[in-house]
N, C-alpha and C. Protein backbone atom coordinates (compact mmCIF):
# COMPACT_ATOMS: atom_id res chain seq x y z
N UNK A 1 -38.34 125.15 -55.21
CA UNK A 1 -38.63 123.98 -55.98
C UNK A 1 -40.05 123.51 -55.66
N UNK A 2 -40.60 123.07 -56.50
CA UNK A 2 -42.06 122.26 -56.41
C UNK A 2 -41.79 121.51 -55.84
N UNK A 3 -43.10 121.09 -55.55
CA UNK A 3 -43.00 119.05 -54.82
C UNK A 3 -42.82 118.51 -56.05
N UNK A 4 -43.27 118.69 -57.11
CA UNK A 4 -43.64 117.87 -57.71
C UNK A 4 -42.12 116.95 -58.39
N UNK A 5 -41.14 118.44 -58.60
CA UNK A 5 -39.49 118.40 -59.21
C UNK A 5 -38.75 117.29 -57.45
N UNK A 6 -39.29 117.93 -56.43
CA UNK A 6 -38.63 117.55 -55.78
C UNK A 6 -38.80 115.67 -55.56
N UNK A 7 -40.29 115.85 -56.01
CA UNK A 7 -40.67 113.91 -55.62
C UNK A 7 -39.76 113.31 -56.88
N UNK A 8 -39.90 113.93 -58.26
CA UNK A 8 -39.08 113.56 -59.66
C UNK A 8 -37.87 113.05 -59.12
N UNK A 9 -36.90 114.05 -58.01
CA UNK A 9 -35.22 114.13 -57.63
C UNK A 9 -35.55 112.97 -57.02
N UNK A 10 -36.10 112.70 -55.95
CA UNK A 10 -36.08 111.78 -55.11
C UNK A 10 -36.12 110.53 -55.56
N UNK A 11 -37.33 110.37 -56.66
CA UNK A 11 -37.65 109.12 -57.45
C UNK A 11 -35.85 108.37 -57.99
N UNK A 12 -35.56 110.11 -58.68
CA UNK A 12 -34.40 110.01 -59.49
C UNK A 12 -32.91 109.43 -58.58
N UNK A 13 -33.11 110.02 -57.04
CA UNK A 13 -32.30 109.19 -56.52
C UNK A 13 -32.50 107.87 -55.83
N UNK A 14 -33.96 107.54 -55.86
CA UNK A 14 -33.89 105.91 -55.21
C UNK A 14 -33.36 105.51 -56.21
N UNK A 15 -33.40 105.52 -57.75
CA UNK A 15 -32.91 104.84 -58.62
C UNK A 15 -32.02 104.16 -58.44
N UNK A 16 -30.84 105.80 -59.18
CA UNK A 16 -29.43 105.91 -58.61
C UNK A 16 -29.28 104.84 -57.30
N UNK A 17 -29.90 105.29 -56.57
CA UNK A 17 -29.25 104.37 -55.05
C UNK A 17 -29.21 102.99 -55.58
N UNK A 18 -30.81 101.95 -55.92
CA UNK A 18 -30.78 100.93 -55.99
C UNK A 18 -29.56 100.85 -57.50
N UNK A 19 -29.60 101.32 -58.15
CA UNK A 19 -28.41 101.28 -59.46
C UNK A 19 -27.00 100.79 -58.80
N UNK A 20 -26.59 101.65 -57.63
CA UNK A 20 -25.42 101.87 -57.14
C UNK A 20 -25.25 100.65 -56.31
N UNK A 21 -26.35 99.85 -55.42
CA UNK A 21 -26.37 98.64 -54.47
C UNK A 21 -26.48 97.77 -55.72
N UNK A 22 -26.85 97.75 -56.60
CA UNK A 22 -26.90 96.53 -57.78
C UNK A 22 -25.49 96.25 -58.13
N UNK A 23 -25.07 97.63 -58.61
CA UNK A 23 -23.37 97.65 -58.77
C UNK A 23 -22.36 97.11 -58.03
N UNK A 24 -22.62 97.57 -57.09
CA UNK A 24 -21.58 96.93 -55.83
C UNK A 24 -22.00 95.58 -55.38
N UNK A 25 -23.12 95.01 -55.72
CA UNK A 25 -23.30 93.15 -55.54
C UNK A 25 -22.86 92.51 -56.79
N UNK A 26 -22.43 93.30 -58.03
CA UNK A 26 -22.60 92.46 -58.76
C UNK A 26 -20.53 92.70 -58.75
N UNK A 27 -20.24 93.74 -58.18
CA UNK A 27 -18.40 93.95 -58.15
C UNK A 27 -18.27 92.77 -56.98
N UNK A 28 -19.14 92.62 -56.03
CA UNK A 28 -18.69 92.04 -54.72
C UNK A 28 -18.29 90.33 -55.51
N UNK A 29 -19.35 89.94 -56.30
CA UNK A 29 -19.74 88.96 -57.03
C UNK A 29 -18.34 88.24 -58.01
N UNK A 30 -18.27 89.76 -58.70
CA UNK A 30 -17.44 89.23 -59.52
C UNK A 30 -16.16 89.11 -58.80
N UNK A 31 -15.20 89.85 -57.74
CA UNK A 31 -14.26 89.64 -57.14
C UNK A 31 -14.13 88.29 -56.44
N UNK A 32 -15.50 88.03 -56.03
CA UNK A 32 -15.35 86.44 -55.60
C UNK A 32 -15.26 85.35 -56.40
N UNK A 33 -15.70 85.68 -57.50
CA UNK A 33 -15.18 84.82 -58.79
C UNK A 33 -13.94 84.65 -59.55
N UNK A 34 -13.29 85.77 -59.47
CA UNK A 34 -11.60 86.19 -59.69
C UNK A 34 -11.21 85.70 -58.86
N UNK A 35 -12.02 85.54 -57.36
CA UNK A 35 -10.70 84.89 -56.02
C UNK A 35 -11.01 83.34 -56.47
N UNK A 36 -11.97 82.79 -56.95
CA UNK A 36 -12.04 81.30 -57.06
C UNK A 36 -11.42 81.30 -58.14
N UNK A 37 -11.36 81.80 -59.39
CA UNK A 37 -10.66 81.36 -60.80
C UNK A 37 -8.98 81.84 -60.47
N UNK A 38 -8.61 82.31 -60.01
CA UNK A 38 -7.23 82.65 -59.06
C UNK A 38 -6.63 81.09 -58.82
N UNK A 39 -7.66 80.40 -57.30
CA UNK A 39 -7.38 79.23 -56.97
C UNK A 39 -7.07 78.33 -57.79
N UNK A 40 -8.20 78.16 -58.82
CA UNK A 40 -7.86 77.01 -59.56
C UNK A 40 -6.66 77.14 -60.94
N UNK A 41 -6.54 78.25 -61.07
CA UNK A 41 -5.36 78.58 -61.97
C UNK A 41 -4.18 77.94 -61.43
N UNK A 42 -3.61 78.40 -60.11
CA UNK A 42 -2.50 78.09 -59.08
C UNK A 42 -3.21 76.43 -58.82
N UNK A 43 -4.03 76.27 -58.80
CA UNK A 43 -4.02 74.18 -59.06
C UNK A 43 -3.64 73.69 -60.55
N UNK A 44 -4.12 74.60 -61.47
CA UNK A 44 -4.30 73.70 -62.74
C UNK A 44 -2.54 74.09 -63.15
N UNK A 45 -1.84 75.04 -62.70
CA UNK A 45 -0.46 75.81 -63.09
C UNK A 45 0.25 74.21 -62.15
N UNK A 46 0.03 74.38 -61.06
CA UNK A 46 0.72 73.00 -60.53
C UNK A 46 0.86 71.76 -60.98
N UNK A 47 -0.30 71.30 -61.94
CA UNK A 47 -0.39 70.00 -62.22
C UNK A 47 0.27 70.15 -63.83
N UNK A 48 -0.14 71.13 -63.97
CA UNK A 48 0.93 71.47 -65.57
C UNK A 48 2.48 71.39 -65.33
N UNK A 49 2.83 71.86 -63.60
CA UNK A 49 4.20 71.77 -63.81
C UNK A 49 4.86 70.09 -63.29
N UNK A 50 4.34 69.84 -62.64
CA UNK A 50 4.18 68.34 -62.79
C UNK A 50 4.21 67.36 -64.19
N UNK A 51 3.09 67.76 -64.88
CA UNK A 51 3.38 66.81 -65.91
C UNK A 51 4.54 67.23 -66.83
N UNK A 52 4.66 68.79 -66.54
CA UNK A 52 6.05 68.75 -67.64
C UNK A 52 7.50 67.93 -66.56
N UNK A 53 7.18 68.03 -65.50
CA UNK A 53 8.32 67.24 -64.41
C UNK A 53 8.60 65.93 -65.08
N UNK A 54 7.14 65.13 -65.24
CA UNK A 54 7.10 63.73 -65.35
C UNK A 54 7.86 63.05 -67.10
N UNK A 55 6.98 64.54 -68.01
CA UNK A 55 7.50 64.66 -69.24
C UNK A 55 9.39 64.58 -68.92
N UNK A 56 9.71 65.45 -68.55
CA UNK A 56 11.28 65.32 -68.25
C UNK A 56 11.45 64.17 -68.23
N UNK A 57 11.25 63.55 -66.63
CA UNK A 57 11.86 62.34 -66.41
C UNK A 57 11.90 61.29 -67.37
N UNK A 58 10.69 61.13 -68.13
CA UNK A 58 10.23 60.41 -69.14
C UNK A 58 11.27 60.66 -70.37
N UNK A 59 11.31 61.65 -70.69
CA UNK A 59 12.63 61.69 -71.77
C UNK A 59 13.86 61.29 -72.02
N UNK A 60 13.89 61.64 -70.09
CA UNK A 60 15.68 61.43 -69.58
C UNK A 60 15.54 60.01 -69.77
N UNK A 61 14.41 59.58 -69.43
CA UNK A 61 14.73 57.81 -69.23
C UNK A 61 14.59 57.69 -70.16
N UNK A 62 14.15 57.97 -71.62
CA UNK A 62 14.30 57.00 -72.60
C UNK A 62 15.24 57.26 -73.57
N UNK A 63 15.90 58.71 -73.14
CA UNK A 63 17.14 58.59 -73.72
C UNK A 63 18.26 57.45 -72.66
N UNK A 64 18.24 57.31 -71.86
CA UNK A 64 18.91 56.72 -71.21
C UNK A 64 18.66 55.05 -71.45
N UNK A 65 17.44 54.65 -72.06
CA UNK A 65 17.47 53.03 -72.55
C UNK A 65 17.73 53.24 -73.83
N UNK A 66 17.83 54.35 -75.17
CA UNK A 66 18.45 54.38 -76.01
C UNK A 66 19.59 54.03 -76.39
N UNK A 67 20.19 54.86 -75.17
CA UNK A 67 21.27 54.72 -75.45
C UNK A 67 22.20 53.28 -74.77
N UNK A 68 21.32 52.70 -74.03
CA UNK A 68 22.30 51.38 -73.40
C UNK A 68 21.77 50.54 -74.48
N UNK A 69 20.39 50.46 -75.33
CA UNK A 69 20.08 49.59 -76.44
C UNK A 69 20.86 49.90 -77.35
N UNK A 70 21.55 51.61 -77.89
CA UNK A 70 22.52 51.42 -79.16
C UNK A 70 24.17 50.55 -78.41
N UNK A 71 24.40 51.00 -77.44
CA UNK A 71 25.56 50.27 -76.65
C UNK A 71 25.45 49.24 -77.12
N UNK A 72 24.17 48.26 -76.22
CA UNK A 72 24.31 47.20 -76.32
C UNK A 72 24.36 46.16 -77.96
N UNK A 73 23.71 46.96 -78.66
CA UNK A 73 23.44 46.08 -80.01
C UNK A 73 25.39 46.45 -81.25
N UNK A 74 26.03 48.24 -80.12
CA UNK A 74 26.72 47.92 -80.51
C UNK A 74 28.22 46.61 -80.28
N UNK A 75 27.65 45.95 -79.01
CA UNK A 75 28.71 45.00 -78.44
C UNK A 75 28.30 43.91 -78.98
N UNK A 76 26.90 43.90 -79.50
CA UNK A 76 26.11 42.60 -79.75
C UNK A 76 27.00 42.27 -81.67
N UNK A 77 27.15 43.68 -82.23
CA UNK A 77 27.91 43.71 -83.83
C UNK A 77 29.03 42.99 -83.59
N UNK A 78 29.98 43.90 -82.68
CA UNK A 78 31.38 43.33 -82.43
C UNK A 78 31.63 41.95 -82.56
N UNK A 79 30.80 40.92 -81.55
CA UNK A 79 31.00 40.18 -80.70
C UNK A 79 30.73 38.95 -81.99
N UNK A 80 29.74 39.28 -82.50
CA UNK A 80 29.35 38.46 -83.99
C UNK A 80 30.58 38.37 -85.15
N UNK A 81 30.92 39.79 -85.24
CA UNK A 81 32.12 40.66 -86.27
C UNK A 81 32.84 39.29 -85.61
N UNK A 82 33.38 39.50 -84.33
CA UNK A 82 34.79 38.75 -84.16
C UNK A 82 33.99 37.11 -84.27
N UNK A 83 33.16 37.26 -83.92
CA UNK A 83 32.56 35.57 -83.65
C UNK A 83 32.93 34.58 -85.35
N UNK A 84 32.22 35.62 -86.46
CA UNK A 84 32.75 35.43 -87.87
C UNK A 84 34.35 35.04 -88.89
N UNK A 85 34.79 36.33 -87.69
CA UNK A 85 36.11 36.57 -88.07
C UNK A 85 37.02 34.80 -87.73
N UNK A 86 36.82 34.48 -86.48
CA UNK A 86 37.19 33.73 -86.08
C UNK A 86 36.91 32.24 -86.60
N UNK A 87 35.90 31.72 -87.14
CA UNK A 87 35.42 31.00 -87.90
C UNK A 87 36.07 30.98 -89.66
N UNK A 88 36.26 32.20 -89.50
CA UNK A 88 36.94 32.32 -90.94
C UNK A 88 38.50 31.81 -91.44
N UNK A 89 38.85 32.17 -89.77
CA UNK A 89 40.43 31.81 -89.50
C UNK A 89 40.41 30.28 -89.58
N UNK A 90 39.43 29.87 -89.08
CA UNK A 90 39.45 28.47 -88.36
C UNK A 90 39.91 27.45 -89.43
């Protein structure tokens, strides 16, 4: 081989080399960015399951004053019904 092919190879592998150290800072890079977007997924997944928690409770309870407000307005009919009835007798 010439010098001349051989300085070409050489050129041709500092390239390659610096190509290959560029590569691997920019994999090192991005894996550390997957490990931080990881973290905050497993935070933002937590607070999602939370608010659907709170959503629950929130439902349960307002079915639960629904239903003592239809109760109650139905004792509130009755109580009139007979309150009427009784007046009528009178």
């Amino acid at each position: 081989m010439t010098f001349a092919k051989e300085n070409e190879m050489s050129d041709e592998n500092e390239e390659l080399k610096k190509q290959l150290a560029l590569f691997k800072e920019q994999v090192s890079k991005a894996k550390k960015e997957t490990k931080k977007l990881k973290e905050v997924n497993t935070k933002l997944q937590d607070e999602v399951d939370s608010l659907w928690s709170m959503l629950d409770e929130m439902t349960q309870t307002d079915i639960e004053s629904w239903a003592k407000m239809a109760k109650d307005l139905q004792s509130d009919t009755v109580t009139k019904a007979l309150m009427v009835s009784k007046k009528a007798d009178a």
